[in-house]
N, C-alpha and C. Protein backbone atom coordinates (compact mmCIF):
# COMPACT_ATOMS: atom_id res chain seq x y z
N UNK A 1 7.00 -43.31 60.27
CA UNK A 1 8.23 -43.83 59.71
C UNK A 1 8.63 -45.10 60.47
N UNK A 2 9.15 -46.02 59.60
CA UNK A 2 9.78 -47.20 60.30
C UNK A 2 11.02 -46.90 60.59
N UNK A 3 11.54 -47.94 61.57
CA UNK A 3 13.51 -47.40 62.01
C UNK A 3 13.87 -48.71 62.70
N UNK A 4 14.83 -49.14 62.90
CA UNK A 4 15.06 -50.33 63.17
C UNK A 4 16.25 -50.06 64.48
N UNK A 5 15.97 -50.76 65.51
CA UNK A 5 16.94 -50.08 66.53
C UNK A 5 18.00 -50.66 66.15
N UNK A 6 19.15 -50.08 66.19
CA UNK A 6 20.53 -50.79 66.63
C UNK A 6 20.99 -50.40 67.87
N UNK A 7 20.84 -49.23 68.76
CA UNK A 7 21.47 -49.35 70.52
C UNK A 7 20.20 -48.92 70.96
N UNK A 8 20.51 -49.56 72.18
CA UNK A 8 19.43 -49.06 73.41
C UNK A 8 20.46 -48.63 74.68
N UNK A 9 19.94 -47.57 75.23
CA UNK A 9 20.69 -47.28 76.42
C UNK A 9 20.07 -47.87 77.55
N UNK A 10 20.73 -47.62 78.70
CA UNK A 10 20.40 -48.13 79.67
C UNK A 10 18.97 -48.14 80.39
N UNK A 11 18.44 -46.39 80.08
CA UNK A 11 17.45 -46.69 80.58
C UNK A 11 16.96 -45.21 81.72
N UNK A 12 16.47 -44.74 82.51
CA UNK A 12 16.45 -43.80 83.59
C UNK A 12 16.14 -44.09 84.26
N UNK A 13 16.89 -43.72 85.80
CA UNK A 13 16.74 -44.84 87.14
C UNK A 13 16.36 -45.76 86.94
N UNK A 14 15.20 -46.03 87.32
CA UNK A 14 15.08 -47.54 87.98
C UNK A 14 13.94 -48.26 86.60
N UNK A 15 13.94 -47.88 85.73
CA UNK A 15 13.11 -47.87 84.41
C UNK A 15 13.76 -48.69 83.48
N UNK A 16 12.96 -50.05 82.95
CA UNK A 16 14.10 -50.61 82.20
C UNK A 16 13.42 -50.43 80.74
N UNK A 17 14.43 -50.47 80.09
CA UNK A 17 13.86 -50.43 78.49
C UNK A 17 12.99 -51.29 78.20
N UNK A 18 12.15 -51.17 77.20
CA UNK A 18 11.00 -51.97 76.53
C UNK A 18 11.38 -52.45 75.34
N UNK A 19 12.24 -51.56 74.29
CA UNK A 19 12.65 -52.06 73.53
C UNK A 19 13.70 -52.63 73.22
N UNK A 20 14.72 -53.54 72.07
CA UNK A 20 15.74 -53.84 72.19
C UNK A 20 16.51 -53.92 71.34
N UNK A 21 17.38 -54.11 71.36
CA UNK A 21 18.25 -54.06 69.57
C UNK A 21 17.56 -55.33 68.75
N UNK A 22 17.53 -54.58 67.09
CA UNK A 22 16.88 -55.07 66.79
C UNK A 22 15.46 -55.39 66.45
N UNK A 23 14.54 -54.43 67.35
CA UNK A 23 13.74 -54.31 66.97
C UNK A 23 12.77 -53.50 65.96
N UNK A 24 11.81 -53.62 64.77
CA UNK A 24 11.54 -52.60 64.16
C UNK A 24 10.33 -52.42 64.90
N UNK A 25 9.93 -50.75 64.73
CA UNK A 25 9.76 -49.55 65.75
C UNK A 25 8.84 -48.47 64.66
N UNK A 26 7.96 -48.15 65.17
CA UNK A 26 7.09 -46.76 64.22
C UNK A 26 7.27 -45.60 65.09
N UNK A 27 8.22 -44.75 64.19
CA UNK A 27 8.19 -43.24 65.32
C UNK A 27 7.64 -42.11 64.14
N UNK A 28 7.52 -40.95 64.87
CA UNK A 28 6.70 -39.51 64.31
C UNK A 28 7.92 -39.44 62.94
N UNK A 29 7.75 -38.61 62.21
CA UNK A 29 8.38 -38.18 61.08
C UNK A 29 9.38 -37.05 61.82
N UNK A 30 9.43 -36.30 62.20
CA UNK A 30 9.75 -35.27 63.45
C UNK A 30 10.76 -35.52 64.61
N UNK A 31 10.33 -37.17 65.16
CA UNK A 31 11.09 -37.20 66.24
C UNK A 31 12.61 -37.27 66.16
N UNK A 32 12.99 -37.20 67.25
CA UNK A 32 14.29 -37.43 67.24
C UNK A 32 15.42 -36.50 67.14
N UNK A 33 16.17 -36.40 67.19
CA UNK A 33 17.78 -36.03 66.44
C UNK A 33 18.01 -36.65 65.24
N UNK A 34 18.27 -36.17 64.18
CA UNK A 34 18.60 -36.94 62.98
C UNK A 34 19.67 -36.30 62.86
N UNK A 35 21.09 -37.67 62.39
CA UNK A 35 22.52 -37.40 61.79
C UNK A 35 22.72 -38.34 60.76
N UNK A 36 24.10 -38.17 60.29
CA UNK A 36 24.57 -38.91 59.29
C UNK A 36 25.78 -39.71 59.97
N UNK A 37 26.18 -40.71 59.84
CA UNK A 37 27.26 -41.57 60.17
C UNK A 37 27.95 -42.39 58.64
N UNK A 38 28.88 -41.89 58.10
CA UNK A 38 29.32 -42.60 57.01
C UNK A 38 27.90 -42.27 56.35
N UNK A 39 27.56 -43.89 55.77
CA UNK A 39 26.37 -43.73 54.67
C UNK A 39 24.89 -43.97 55.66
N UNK A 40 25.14 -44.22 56.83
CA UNK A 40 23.66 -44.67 57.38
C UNK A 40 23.31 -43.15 58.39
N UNK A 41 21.73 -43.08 57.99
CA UNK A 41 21.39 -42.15 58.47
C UNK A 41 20.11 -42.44 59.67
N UNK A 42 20.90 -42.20 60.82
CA UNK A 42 20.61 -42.35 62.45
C UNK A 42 20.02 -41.47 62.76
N UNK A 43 18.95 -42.13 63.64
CA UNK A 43 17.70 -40.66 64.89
C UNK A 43 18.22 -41.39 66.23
N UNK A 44 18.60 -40.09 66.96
CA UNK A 44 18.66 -40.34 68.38
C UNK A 44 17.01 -40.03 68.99
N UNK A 45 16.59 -41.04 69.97
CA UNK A 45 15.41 -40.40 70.74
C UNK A 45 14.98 -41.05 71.77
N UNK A 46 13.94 -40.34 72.24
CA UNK A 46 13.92 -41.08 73.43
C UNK A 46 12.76 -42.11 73.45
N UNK A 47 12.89 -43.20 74.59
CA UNK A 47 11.58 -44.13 74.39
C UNK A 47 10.38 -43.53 74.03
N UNK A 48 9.67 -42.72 74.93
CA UNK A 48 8.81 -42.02 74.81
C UNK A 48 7.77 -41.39 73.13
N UNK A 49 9.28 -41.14 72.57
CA UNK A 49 8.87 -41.13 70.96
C UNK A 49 8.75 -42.24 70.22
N UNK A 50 8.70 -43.50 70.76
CA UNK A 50 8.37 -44.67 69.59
C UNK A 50 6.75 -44.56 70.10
N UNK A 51 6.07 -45.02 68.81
CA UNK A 51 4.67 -45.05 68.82
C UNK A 51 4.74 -46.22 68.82
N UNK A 52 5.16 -47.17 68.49
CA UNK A 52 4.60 -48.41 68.50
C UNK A 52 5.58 -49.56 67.64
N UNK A 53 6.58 -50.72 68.65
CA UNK A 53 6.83 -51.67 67.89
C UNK A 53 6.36 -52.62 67.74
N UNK A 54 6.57 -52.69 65.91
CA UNK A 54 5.96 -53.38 64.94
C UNK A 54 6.83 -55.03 65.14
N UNK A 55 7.88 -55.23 65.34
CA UNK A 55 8.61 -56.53 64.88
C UNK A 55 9.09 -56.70 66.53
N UNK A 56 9.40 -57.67 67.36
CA UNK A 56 10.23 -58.19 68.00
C UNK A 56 11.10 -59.00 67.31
């Protein structure tokens, strides 16, 4: 599945993110937390679960 970030958190200790807002992202069908916000429907997850971004 494609997903397009809109937040990135900070990060764990001393580990800085790779990805960034904005970027589109290929994660598992599976991963994540999935919710609803109004009409857009959001996955929380962790770096670890992106397979691979597609767009900077």
């Amino acid at each position: 599945m494609q997903a397009k970030v809109v937040a990135v958190g900070p990060g764990k200790g001393k580990a800085k993110m790779t990805v960034k807002k904005g970027d589109l992202v290929l994660i598992g069908k599976y991963a994540g937390n999935e919710f609803k916000m109004g009409a857009d429907e959001l996955v929380i997850l962790r770096e670890e679960d992106i397979l691979a971004v597609i767009e900077k």
